[in-house]
N, C-alpha and C. Protein backbone atom coordinates (compact mmCIF):
# COMPACT_ATOMS: atom_id res chain seq x y z
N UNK A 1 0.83 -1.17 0.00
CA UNK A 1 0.00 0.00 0.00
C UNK A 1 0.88 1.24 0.00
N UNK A 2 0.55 2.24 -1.13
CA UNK A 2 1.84 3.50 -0.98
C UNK A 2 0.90 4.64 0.04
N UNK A 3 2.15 5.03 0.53
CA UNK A 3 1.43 6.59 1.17
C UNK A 3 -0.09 7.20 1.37
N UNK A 4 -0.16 7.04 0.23
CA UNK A 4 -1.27 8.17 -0.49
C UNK A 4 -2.64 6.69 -0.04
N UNK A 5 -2.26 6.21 -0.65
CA UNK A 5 -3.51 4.88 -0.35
C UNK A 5 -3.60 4.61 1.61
N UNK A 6 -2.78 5.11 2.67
CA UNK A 6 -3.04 4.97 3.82
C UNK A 6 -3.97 6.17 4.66
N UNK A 7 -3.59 7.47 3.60
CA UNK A 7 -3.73 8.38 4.04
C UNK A 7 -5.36 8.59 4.14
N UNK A 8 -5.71 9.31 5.72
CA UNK A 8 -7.42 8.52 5.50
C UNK A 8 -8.11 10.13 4.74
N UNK A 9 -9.31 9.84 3.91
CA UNK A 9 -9.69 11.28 3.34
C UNK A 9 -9.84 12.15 4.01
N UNK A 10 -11.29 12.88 3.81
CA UNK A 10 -11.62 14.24 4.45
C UNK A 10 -12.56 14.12 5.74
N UNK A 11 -12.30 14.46 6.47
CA UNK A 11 -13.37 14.10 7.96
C UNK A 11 -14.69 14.57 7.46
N UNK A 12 -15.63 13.27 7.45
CA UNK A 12 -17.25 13.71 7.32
C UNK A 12 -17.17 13.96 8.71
N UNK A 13 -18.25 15.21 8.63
CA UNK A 13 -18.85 15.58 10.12
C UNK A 13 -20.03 14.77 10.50
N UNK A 14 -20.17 14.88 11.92
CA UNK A 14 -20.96 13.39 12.55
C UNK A 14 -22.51 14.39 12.71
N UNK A 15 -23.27 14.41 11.81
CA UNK A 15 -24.50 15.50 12.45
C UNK A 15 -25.14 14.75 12.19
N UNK A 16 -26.86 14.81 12.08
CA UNK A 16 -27.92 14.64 11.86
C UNK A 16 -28.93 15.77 11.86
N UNK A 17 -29.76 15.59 10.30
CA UNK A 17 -30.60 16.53 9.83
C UNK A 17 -32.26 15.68 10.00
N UNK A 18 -32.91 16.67 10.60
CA UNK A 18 -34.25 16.25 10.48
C UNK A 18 -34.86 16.28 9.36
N UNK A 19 -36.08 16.05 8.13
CA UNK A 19 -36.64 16.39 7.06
C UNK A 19 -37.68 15.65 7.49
N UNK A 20 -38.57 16.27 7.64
CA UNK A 20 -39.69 15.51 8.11
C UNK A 20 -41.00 15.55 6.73
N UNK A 21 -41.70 14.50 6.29
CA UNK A 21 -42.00 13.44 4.64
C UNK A 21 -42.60 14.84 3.91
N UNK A 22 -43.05 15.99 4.18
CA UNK A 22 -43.68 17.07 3.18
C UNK A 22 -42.18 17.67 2.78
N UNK A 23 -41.41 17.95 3.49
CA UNK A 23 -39.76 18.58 3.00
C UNK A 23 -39.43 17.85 1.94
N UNK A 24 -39.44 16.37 2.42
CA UNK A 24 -38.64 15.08 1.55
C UNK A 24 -39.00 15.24 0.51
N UNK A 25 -40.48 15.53 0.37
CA UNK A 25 -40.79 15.82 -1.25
C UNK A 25 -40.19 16.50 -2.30
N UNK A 26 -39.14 17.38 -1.41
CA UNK A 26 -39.22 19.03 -2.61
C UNK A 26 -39.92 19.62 -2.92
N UNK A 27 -39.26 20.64 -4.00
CA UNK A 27 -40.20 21.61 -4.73
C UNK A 27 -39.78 21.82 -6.03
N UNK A 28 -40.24 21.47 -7.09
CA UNK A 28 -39.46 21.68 -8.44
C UNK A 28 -39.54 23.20 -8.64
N UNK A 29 -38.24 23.61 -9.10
CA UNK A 29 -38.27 25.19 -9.49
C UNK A 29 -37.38 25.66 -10.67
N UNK A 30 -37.78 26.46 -11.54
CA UNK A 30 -37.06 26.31 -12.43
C UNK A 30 -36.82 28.53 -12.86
N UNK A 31 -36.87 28.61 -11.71
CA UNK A 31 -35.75 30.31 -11.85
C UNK A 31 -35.17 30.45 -10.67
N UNK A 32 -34.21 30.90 -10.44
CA UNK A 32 -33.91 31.48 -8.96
C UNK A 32 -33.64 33.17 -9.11
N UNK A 33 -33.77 34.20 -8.29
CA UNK A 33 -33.47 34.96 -7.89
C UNK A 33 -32.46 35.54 -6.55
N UNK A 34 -31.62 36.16 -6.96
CA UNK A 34 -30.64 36.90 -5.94
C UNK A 34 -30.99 38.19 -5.23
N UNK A 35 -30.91 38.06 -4.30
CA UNK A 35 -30.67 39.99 -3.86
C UNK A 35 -29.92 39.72 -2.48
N UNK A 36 -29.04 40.78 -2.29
CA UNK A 36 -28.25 40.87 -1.32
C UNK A 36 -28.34 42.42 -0.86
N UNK A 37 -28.02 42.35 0.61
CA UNK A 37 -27.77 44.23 1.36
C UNK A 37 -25.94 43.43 2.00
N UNK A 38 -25.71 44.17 2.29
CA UNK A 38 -24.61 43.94 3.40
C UNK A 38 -24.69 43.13 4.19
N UNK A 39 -25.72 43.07 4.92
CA UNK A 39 -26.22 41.65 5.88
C UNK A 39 -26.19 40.19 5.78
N UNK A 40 -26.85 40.16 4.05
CA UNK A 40 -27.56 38.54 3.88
C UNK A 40 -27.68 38.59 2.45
N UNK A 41 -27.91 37.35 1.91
CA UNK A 41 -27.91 37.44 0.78
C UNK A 41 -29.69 36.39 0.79
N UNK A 42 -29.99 36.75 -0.45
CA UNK A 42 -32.00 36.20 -0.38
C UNK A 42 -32.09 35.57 -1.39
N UNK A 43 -32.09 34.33 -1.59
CA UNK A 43 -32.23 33.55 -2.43
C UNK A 43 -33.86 32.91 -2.78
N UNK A 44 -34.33 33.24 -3.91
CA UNK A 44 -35.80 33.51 -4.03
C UNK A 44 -36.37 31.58 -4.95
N UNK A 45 -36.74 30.89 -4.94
CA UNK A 45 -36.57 30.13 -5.63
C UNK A 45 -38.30 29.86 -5.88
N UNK A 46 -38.71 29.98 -7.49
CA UNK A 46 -39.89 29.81 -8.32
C UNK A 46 -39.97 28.71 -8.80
N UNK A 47 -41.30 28.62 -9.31
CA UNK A 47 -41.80 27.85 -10.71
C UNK A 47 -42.78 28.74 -11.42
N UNK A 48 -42.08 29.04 -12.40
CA UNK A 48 -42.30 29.63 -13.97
C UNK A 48 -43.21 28.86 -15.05
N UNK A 49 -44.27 28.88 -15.21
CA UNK A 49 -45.00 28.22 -16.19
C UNK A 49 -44.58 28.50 -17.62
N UNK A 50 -44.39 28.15 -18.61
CA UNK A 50 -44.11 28.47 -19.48
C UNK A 50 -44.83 29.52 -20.39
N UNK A 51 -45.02 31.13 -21.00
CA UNK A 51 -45.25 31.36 -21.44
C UNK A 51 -46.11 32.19 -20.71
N UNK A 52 -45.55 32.29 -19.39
CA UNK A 52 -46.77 32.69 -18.14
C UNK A 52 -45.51 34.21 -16.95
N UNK A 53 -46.48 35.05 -17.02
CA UNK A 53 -45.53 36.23 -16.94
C UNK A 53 -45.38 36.21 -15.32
N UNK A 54 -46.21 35.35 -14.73
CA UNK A 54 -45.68 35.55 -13.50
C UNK A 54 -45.47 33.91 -12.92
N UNK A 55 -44.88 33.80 -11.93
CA UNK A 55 -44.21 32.58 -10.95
C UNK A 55 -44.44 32.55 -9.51
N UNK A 56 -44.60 31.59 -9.24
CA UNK A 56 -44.79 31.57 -7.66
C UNK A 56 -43.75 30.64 -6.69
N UNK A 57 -42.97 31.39 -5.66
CA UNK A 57 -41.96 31.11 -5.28
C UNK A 57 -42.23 30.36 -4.20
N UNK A 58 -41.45 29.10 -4.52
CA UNK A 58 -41.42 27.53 -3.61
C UNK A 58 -40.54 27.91 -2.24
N UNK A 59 -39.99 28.35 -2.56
CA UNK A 59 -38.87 28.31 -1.63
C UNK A 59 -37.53 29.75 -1.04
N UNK A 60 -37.54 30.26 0.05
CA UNK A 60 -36.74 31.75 -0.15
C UNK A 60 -35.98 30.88 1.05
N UNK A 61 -34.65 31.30 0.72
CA UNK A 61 -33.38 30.88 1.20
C UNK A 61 -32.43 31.91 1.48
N UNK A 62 -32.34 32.79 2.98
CA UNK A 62 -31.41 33.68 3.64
C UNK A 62 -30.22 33.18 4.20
N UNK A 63 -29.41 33.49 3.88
CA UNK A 63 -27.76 33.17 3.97
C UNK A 63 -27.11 34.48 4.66
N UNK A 64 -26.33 33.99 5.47
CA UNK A 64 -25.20 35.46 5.67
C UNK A 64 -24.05 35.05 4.19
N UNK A 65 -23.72 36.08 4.42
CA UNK A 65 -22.29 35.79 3.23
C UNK A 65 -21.56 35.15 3.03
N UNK A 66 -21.02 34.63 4.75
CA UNK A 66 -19.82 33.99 4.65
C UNK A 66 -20.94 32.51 4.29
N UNK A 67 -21.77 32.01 4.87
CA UNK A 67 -22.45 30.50 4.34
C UNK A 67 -22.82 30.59 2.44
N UNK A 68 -23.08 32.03 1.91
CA UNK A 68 -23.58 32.30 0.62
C UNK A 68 -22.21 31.68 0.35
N UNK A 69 -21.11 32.42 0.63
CA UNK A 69 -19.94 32.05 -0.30
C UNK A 69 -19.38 30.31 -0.04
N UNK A 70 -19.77 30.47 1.11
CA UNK A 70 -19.56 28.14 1.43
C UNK A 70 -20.28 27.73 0.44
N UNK A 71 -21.90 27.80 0.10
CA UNK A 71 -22.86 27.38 -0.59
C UNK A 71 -22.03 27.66 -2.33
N UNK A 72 -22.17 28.93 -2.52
CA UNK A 72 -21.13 28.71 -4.02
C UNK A 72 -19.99 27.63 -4.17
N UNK A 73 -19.54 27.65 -2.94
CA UNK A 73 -18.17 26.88 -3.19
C UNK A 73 -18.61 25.54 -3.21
N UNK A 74 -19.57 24.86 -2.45
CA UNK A 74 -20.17 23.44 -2.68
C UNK A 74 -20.73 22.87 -3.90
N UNK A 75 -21.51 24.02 -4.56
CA UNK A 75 -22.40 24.05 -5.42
C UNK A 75 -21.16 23.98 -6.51
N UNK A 76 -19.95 24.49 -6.85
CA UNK A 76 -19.01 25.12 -8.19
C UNK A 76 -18.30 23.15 -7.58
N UNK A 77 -18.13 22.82 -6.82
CA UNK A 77 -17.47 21.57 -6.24
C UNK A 77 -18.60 20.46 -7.02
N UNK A 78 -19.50 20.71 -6.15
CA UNK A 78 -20.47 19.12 -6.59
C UNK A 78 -20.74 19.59 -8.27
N UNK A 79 -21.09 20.71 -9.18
CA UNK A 79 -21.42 20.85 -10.48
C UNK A 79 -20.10 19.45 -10.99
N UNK A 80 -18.92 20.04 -10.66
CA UNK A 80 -17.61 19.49 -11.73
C UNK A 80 -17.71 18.27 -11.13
N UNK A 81 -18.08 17.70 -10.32
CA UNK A 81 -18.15 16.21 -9.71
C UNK A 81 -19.37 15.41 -10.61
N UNK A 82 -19.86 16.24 -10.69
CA UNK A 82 -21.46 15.95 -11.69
C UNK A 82 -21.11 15.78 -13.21
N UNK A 83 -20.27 16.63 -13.98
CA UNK A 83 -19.29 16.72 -15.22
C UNK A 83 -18.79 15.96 -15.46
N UNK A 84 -17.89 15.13 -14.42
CA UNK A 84 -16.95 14.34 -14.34
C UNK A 84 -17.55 12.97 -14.96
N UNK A 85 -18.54 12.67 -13.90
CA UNK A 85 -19.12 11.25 -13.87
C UNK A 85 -20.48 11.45 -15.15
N UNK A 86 -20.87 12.63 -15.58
CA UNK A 86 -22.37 12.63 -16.55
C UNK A 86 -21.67 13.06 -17.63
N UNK A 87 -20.54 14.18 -17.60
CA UNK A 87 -20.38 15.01 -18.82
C UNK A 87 -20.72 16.29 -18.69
N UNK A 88 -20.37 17.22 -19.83
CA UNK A 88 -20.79 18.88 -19.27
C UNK A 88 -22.09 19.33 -19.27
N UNK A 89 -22.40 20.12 -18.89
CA UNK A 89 -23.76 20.34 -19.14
C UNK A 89 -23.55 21.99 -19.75
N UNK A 90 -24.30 21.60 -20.65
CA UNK A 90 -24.62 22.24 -21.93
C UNK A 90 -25.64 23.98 -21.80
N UNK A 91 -24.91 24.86 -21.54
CA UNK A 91 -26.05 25.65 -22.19
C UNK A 91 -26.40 26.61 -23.13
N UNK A 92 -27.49 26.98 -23.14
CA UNK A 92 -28.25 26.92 -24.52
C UNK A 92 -26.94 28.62 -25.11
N UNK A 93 -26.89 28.28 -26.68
CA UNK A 93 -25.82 29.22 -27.68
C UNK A 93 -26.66 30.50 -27.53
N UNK A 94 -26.03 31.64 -27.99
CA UNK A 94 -26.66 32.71 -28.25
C UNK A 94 -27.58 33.06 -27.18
N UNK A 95 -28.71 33.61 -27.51
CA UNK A 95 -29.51 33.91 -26.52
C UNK A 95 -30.73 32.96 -25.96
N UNK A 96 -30.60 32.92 -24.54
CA UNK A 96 -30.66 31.66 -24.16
C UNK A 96 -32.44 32.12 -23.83
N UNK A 97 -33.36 31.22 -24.06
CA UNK A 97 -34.72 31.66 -23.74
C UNK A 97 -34.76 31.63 -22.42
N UNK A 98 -34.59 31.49 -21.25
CA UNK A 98 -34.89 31.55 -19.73
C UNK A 98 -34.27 33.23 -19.39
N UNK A 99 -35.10 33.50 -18.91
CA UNK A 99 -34.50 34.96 -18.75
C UNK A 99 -33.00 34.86 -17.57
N UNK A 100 -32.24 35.76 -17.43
CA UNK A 100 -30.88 35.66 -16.24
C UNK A 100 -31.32 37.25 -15.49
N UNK A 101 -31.11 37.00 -14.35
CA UNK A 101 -31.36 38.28 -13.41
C UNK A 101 -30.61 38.10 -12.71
N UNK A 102 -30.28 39.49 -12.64
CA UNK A 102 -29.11 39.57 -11.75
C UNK A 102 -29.03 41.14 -10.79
């Protein structure tokens, strides 16, 4: 066994999360929205009907910064882990029909 093969990985942390069976479900959503002050950052999360000018938001998600910027960094981590094992994911050339807000 060399070195590298003894060496033990990354410490999973020992927690436990409750989700109690209406959470477990989810919520399919297909826009998100940002807004941030100095404080927090507000993560707005919809479902957009197609062809339908307004959306109704499943889910709003408040972060301080320093967890916003953990959450990017998990999210930019698990995407290329996702790449790796599926392939890239593709998006749409030119102008893309889903609107981007920012």
């Amino acid at each position: 066994m060399s070195d590298e093969e003894k060496k033990p990985g990354p410490r999973q942390p020992n927690f436990q999360l409750q989700l109690d069976e209406e959470m477990a479900q989810g919520k399919y959503v297909n826009f998100a929205l940002v807004n941030h002050n100095p404080a927090e950052f507000v993560f707005d999360f919809a479902y957009m009907q197609p062809q339908q000018p307004r959306g109704k938001v499943q889910a709003r998600v408040i972060l301080a910064p320093i967890h916003a910027k953990r959450f990017l960094m998990a999210l930019t981590e698990n995407l290329g882990r996702y790449e790796e094992r599926f392939g890239p994911i593709k998006l749409p050339a030119g102008k893309p029909t889903d609107p981007v807000v920012h």
